[in-house]
PDB file of N, CA and C in Angstrom:
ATOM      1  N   UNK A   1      -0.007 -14.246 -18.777  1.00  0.00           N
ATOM      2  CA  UNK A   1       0.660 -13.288 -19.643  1.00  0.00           C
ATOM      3  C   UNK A   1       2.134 -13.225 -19.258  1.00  0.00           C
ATOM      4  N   UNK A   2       3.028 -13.490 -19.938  1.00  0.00           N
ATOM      5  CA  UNK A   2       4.404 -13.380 -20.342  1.00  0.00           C
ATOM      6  C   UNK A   2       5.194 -12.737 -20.710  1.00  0.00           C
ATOM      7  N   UNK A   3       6.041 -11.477 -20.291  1.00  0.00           N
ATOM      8  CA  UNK A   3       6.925 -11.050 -21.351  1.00  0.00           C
ATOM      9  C   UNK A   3       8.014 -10.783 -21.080  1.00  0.00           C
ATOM     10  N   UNK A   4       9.379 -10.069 -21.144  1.00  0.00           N
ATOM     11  CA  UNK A   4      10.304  -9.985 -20.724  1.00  0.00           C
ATOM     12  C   UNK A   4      10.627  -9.538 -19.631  1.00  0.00           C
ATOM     13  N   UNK A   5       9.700  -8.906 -19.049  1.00  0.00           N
ATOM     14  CA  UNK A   5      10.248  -8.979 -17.477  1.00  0.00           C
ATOM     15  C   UNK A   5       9.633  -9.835 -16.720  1.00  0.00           C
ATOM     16  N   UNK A   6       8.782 -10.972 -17.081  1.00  0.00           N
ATOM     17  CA  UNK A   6       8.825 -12.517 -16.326  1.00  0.00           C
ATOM     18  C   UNK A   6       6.935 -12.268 -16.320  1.00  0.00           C
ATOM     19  N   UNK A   7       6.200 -13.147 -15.765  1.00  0.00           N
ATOM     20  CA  UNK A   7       4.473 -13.492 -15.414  1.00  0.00           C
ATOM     21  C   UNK A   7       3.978 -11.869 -14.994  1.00  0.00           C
ATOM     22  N   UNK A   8       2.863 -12.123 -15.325  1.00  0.00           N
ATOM     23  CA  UNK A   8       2.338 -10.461 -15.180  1.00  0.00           C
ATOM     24  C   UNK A   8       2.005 -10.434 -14.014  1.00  0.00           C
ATOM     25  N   UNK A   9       2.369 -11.455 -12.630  1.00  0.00           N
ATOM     26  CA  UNK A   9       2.271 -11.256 -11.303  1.00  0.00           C
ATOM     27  C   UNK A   9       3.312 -10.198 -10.739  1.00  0.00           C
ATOM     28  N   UNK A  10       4.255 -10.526 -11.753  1.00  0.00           N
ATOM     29  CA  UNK A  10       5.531  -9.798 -11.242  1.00  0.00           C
ATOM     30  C   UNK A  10       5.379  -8.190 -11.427  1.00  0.00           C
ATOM     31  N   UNK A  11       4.242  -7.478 -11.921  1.00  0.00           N
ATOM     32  CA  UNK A  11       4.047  -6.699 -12.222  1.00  0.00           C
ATOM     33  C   UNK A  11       3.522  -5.924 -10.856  1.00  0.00           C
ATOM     34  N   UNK A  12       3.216  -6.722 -10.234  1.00  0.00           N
ATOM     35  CA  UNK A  12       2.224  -6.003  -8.846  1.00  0.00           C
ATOM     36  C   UNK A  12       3.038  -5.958  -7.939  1.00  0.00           C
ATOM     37  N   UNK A  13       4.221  -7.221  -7.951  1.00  0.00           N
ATOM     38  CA  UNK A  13       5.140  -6.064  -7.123  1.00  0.00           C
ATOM     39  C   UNK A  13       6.678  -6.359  -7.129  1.00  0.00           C
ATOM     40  N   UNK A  14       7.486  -5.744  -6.208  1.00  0.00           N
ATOM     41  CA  UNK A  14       8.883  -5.382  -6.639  1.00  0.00           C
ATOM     42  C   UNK A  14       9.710  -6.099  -5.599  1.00  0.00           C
ATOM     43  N   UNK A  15      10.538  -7.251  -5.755  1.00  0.00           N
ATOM     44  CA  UNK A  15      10.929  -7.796  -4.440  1.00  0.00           C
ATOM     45  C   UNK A  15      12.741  -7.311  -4.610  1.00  0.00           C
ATOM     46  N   UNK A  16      12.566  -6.001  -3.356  1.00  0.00           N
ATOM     47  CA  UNK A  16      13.860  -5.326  -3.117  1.00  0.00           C
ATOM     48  C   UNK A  16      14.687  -6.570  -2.241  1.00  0.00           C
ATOM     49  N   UNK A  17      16.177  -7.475  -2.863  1.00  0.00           N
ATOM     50  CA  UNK A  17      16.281  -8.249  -2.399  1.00  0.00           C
ATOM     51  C   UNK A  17      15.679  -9.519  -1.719  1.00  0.00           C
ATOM     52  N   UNK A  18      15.774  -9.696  -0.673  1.00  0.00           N
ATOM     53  CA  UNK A  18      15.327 -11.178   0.167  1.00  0.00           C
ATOM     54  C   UNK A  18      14.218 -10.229   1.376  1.00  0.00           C
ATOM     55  N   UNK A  19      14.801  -9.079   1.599  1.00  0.00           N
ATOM     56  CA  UNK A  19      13.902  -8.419   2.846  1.00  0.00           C
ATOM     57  C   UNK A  19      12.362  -7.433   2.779  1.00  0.00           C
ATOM     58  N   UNK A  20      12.373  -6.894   1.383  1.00  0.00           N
ATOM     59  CA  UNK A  20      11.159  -6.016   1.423  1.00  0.00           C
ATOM     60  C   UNK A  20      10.786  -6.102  -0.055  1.00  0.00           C
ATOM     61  N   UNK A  21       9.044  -6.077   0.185  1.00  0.00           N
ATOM     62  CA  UNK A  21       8.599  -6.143  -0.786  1.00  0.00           C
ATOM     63  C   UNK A  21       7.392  -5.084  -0.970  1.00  0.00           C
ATOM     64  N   UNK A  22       7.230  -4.500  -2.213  1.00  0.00           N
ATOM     65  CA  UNK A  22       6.890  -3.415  -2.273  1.00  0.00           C
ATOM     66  C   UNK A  22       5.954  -3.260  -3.797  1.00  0.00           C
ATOM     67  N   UNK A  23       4.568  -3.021  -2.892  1.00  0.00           N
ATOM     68  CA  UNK A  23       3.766  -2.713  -4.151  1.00  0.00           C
ATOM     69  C   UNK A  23       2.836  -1.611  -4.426  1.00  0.00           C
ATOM     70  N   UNK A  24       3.118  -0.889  -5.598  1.00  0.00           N
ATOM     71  CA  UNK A  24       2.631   0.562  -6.156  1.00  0.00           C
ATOM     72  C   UNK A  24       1.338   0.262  -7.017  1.00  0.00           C
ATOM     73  N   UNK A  25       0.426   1.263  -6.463  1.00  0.00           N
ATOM     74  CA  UNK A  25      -0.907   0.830  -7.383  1.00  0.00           C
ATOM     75  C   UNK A  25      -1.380   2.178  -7.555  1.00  0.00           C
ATOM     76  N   UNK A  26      -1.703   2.607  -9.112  1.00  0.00           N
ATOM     77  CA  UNK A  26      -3.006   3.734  -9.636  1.00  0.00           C
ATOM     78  C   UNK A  26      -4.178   3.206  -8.428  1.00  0.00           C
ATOM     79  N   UNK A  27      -4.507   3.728  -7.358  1.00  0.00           N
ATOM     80  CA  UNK A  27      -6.190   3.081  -7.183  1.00  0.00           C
ATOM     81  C   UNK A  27      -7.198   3.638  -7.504  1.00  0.00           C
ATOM     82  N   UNK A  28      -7.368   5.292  -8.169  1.00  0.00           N
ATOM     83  CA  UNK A  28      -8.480   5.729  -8.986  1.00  0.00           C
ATOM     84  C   UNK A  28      -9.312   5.530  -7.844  1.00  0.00           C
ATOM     85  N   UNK A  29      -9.194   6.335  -7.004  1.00  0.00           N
ATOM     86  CA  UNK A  29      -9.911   6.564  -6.083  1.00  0.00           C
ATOM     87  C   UNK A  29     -10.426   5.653  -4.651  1.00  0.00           C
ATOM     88  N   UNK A  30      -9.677   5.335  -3.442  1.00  0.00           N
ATOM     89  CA  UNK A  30      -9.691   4.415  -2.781  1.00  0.00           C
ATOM     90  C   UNK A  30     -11.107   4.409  -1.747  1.00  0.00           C
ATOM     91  N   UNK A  31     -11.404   3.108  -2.301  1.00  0.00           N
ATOM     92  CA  UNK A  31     -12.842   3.039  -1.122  1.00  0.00           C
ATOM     93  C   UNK A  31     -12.481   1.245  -0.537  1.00  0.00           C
ATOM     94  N   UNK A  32     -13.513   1.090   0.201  1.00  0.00           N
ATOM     95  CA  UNK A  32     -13.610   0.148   1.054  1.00  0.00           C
ATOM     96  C   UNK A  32     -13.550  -1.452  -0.030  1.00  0.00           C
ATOM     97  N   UNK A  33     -14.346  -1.322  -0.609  1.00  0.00           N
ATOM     98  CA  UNK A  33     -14.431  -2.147  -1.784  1.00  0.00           C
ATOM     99  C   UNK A  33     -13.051  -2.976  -2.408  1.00  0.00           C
ATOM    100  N   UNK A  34     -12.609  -1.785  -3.005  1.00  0.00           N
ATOM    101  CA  UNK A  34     -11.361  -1.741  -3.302  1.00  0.00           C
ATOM    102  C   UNK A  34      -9.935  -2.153  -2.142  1.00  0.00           C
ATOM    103  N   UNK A  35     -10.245  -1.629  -0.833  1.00  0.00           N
ATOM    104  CA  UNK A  35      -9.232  -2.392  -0.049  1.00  0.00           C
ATOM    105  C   UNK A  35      -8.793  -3.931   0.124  1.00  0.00           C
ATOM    106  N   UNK A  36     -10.232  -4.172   0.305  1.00  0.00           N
ATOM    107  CA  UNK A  36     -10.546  -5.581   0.618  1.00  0.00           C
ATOM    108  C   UNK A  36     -10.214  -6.665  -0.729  1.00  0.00           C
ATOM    109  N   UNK A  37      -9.806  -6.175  -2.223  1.00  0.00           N
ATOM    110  CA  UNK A  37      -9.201  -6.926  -3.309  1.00  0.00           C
ATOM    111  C   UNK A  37      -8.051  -6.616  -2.833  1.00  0.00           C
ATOM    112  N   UNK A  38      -7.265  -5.544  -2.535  1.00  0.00           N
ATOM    113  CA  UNK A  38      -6.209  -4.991  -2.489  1.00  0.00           C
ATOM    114  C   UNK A  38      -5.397  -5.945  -1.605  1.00  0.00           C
ATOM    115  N   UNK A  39      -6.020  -5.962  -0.488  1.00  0.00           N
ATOM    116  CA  UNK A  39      -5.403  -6.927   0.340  1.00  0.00           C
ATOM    117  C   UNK A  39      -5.587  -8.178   0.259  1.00  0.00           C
ATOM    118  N   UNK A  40      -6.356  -8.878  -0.250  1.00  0.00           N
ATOM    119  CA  UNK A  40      -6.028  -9.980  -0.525  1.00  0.00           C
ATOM    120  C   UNK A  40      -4.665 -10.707  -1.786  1.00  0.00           C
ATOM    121  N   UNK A  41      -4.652  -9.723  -2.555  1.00  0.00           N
ATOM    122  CA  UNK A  41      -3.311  -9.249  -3.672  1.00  0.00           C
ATOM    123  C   UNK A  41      -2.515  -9.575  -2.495  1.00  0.00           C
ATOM    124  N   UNK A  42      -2.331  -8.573  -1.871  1.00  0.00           N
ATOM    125  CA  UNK A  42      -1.002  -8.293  -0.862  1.00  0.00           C
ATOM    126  C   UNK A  42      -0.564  -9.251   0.342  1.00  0.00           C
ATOM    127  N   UNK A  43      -1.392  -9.935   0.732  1.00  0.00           N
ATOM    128  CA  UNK A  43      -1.526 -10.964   1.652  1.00  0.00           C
ATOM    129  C   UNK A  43      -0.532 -12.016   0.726  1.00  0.00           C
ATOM    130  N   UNK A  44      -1.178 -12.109  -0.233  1.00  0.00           N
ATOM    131  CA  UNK A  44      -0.686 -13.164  -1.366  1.00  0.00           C
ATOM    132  C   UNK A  44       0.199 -13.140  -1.669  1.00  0.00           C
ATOM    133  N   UNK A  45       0.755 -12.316  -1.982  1.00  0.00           N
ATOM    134  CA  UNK A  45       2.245 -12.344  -2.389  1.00  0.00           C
ATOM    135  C   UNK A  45       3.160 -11.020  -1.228  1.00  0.00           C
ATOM    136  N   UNK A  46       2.935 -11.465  -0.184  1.00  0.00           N
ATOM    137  CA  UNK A  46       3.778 -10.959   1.036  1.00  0.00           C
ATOM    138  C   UNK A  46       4.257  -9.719   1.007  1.00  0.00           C
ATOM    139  N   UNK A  47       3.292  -8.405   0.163  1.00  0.00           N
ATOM    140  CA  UNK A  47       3.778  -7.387   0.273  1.00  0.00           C
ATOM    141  C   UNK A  47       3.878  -6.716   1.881  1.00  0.00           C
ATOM    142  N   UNK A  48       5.501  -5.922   1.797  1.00  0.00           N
ATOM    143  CA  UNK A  48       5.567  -4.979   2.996  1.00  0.00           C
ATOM    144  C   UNK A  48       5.392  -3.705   3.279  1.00  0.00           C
ATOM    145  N   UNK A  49       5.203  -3.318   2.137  1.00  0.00           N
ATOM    146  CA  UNK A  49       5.170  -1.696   1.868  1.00  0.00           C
ATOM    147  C   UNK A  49       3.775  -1.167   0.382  1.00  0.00           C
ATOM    148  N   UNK A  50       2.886  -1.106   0.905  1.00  0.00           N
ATOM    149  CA  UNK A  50       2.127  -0.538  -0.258  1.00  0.00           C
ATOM    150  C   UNK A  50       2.060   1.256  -0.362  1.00  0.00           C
ATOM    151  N   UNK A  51       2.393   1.499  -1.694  1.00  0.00           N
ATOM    152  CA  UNK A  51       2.408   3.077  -2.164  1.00  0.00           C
ATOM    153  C   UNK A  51       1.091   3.194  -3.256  1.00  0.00           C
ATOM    154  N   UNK A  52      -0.138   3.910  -2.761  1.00  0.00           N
ATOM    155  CA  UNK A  52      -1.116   4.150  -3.551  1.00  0.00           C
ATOM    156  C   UNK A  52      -1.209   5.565  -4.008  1.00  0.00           C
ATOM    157  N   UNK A  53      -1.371   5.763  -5.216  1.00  0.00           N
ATOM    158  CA  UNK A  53      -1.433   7.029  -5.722  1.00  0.00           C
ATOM    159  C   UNK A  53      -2.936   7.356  -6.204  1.00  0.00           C
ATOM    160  N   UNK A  54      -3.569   8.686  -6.075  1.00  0.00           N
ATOM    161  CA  UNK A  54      -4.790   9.148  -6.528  1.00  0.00           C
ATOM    162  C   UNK A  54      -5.990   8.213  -5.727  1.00  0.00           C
ATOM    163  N   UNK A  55      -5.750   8.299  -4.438  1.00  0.00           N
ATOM    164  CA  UNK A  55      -6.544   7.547  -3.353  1.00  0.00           C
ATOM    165  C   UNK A  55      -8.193   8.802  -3.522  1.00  0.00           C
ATOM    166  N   UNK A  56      -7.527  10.086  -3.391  1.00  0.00           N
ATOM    167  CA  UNK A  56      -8.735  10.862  -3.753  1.00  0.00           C
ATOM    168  C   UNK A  56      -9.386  11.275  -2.362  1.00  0.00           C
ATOM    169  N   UNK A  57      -8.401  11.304  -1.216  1.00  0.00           N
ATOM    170  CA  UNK A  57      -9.103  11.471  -0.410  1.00  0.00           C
ATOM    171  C   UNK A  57      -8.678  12.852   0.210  1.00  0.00           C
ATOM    172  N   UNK A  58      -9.538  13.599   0.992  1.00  0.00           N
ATOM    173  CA  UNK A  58      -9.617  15.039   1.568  1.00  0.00           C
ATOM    174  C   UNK A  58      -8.649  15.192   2.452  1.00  0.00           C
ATOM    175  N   UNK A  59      -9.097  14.123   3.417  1.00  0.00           N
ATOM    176  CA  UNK A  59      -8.077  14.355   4.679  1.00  0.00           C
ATOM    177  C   UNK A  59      -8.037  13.088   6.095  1.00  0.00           C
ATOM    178  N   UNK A  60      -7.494  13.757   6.585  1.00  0.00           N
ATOM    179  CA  UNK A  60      -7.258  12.124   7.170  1.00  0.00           C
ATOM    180  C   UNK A  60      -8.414  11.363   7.723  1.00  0.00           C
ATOM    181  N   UNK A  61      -9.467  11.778   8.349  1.00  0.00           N
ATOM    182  CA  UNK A  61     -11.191  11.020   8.540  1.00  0.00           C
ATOM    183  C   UNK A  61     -11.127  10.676   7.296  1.00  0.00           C
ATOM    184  N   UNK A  62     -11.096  11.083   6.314  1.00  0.00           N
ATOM    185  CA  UNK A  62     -11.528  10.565   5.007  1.00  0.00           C
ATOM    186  C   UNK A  62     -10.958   8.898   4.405  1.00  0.00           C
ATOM    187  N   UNK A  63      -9.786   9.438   4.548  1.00  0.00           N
ATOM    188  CA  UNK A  63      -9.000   8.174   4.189  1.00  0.00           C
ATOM    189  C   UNK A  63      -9.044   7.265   5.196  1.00  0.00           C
ATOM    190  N   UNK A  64      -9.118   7.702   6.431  1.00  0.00           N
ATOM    191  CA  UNK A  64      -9.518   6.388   7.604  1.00  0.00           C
ATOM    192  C   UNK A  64     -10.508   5.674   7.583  1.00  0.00           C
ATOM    193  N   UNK A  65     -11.626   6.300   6.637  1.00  0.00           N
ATOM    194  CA  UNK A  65     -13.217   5.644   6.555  1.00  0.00           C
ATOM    195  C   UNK A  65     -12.979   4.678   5.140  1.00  0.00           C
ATOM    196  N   UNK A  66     -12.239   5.172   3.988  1.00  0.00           N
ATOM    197  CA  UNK A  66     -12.262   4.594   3.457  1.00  0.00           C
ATOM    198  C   UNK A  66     -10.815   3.740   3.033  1.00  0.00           C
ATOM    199  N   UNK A  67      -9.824   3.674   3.538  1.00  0.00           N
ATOM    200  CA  UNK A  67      -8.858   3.083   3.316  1.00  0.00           C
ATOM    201  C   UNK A  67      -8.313   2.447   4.077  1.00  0.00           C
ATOM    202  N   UNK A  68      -8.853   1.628   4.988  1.00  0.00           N
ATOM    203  CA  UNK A  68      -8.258   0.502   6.025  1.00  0.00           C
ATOM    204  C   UNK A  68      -8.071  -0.746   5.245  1.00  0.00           C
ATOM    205  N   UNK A  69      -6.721  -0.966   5.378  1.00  0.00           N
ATOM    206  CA  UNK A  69      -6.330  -2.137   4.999  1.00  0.00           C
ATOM    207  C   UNK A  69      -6.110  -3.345   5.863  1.00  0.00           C
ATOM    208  N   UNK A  70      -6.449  -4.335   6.063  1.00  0.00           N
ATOM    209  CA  UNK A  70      -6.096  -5.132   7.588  1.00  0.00           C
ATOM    210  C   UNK A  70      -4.790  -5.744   7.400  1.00  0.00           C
ATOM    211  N   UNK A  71      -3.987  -5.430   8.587  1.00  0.00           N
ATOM    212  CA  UNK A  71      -2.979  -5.861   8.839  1.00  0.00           C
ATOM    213  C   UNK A  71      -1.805  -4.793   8.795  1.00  0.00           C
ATOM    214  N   UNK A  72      -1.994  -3.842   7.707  1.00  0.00           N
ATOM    215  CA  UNK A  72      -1.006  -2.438   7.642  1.00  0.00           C
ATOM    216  C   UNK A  72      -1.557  -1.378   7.774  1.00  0.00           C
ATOM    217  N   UNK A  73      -0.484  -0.554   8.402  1.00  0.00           N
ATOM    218  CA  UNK A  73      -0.571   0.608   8.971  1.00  0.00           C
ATOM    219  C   UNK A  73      -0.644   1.641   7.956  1.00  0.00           C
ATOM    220  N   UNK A  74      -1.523   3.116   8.468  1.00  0.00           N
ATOM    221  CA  UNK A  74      -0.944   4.100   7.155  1.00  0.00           C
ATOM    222  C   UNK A  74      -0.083   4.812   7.762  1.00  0.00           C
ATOM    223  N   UNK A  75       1.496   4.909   6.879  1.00  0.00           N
ATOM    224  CA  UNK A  75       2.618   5.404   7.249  1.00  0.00           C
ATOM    225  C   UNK A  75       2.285   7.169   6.733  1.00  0.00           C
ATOM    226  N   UNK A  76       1.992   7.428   6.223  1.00  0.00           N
ATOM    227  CA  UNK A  76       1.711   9.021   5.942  1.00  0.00           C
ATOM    228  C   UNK A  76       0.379   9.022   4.429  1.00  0.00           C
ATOM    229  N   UNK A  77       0.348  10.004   4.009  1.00  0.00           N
ATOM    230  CA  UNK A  77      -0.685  10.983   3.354  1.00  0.00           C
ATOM    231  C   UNK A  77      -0.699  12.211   3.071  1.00  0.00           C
ATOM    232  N   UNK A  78      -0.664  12.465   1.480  1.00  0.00           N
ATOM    233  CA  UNK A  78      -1.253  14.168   1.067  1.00  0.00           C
ATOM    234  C   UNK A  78      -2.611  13.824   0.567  1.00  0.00           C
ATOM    235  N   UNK A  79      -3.269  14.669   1.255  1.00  0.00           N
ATOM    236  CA  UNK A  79      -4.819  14.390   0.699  1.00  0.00           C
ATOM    237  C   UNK A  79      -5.040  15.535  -0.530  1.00  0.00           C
ATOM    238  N   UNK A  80      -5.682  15.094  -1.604  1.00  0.00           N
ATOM    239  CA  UNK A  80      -6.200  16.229  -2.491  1.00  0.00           C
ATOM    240  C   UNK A  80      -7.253  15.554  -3.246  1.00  0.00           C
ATOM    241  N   UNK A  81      -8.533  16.083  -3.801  1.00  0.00           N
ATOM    242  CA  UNK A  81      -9.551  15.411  -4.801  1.00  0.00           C
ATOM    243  C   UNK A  81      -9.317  14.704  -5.571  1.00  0.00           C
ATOM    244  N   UNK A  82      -8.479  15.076  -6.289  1.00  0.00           N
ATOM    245  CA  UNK A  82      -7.576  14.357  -7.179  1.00  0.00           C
ATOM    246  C   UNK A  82      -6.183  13.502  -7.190  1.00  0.00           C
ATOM    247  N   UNK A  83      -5.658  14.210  -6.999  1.00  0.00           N
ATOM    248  CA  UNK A  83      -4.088  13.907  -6.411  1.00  0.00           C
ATOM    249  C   UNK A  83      -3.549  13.671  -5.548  1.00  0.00           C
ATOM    250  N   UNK A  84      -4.131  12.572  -4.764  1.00  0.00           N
ATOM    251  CA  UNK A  84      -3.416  12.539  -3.310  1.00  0.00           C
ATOM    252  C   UNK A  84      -2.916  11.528  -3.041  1.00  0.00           C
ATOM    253  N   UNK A  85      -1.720  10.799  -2.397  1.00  0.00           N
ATOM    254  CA  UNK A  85      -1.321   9.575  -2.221  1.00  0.00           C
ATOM    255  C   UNK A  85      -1.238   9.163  -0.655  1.00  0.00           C
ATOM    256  N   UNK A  86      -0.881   7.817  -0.487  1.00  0.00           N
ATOM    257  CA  UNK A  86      -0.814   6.761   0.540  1.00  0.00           C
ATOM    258  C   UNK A  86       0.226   6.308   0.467  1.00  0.00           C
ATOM    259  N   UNK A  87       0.857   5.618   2.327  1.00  0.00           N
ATOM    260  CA  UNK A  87       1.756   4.994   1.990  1.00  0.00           C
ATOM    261  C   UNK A  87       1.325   4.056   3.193  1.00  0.00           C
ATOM    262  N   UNK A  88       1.486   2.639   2.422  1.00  0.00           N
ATOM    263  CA  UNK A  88       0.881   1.694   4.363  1.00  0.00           C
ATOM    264  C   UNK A  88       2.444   0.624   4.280  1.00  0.00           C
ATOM    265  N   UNK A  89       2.750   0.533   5.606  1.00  0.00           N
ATOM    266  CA  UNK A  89       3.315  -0.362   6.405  1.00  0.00           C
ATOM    267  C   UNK A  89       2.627  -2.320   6.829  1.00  0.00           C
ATOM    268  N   UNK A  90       3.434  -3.213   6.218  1.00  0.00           N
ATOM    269  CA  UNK A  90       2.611  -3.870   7.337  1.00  0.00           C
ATOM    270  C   UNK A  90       3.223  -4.170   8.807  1.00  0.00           C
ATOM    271  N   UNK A  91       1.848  -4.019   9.542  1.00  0.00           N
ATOM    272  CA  UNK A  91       2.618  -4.139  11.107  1.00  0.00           C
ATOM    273  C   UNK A  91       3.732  -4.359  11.628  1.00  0.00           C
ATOM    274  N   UNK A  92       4.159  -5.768  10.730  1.00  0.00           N
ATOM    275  CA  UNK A  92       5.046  -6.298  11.742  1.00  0.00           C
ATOM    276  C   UNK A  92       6.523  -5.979  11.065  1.00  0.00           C
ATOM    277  N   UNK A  93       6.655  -5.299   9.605  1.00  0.00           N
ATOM    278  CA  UNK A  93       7.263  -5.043   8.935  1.00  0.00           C
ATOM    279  C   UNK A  93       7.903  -3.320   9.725  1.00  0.00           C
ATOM    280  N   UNK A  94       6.703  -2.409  10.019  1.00  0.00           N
ATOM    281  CA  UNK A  94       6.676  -1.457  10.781  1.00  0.00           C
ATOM    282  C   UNK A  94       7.721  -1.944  12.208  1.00  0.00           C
ATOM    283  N   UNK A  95       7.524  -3.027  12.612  1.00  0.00           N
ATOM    284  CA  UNK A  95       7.884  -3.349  14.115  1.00  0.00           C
ATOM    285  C   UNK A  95       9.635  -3.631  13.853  1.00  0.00           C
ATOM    286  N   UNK A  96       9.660  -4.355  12.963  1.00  0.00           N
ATOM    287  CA  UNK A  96      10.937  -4.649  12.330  1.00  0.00           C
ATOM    288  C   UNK A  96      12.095  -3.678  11.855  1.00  0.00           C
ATOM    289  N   UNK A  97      11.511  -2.970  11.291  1.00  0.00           N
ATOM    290  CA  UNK A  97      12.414  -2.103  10.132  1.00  0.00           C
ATOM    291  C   UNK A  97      12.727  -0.362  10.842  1.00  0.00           C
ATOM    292  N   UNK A  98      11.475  -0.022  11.694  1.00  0.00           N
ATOM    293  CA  UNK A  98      11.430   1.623  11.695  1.00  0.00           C
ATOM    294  C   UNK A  98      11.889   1.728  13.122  1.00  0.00           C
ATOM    295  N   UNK A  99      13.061   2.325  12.668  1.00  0.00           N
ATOM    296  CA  UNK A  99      13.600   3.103  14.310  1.00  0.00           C
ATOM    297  C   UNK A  99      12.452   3.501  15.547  1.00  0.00           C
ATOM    298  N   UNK A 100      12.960   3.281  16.945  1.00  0.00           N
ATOM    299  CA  UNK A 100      11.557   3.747  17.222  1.00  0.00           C
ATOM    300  C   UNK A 100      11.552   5.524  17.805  1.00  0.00           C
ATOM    301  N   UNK A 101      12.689   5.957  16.817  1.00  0.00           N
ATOM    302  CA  UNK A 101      12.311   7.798  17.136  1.00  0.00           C
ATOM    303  C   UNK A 101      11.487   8.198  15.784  1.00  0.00           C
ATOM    304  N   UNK A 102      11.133   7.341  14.879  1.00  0.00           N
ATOM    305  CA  UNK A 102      10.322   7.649  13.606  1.00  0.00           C
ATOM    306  C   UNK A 102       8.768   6.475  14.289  1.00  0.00           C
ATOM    307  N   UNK A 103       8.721   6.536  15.483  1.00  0.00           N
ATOM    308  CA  UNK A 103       7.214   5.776  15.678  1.00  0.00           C
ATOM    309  C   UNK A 103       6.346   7.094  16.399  1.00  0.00           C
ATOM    310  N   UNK A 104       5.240   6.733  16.402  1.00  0.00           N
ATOM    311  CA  UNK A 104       4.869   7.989  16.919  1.00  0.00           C
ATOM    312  C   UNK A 104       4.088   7.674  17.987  1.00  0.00           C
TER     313      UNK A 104
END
């Protein structure tokens, strides 16, 4: 699929310059299932920063059981039933980029 803003790959994610790449996904609720496509997406086309919205999870056990991604970190979380988002790091992108008075 083709259209003016270039292959519908380009849709999954956003390459900020030469250094970071960054991909935003609806996930309608994040489970284990779902990680494991997710990351293979992301592996693939060298995302560094994934932002998931409506992950759906309570609180942080929650999202740890169901939202491990291999290889990135989760950089923060608002949990709500509905409305809650994610933000993951990958590792080495984390090691690279984040001051280390923002490591914890």
């Amino acid at each position: 699929m083709t259209n003016k803003n270039g292959p519908f790959k380009d849709h999954l994610t956003l390459s900020i310059g030469g250094e970071l790449r960054v991909c935003h996904f609806n996930i309608e609720g994040i489970s284990k299932s779902k990680c494991e496509v997710l990351s293979k997406i992301i592996n693939k086309e060298r995302v560094d920063v994934i932002a998931l919205q409506e992950t759906n999870t309570l609180n942080d056990e929650d999202i740890g059981k169901k939202g491990f991604i291999q290889g990135y970190l989760l950089l923060g979380a608002i949990h709500h039933k509905q409305y809650s988002v994610a933000t993951y790091i990958k590792e080495d992108t984390w090691h690279r980029y984040v001051p280390d008075y923002f490591r914890r």
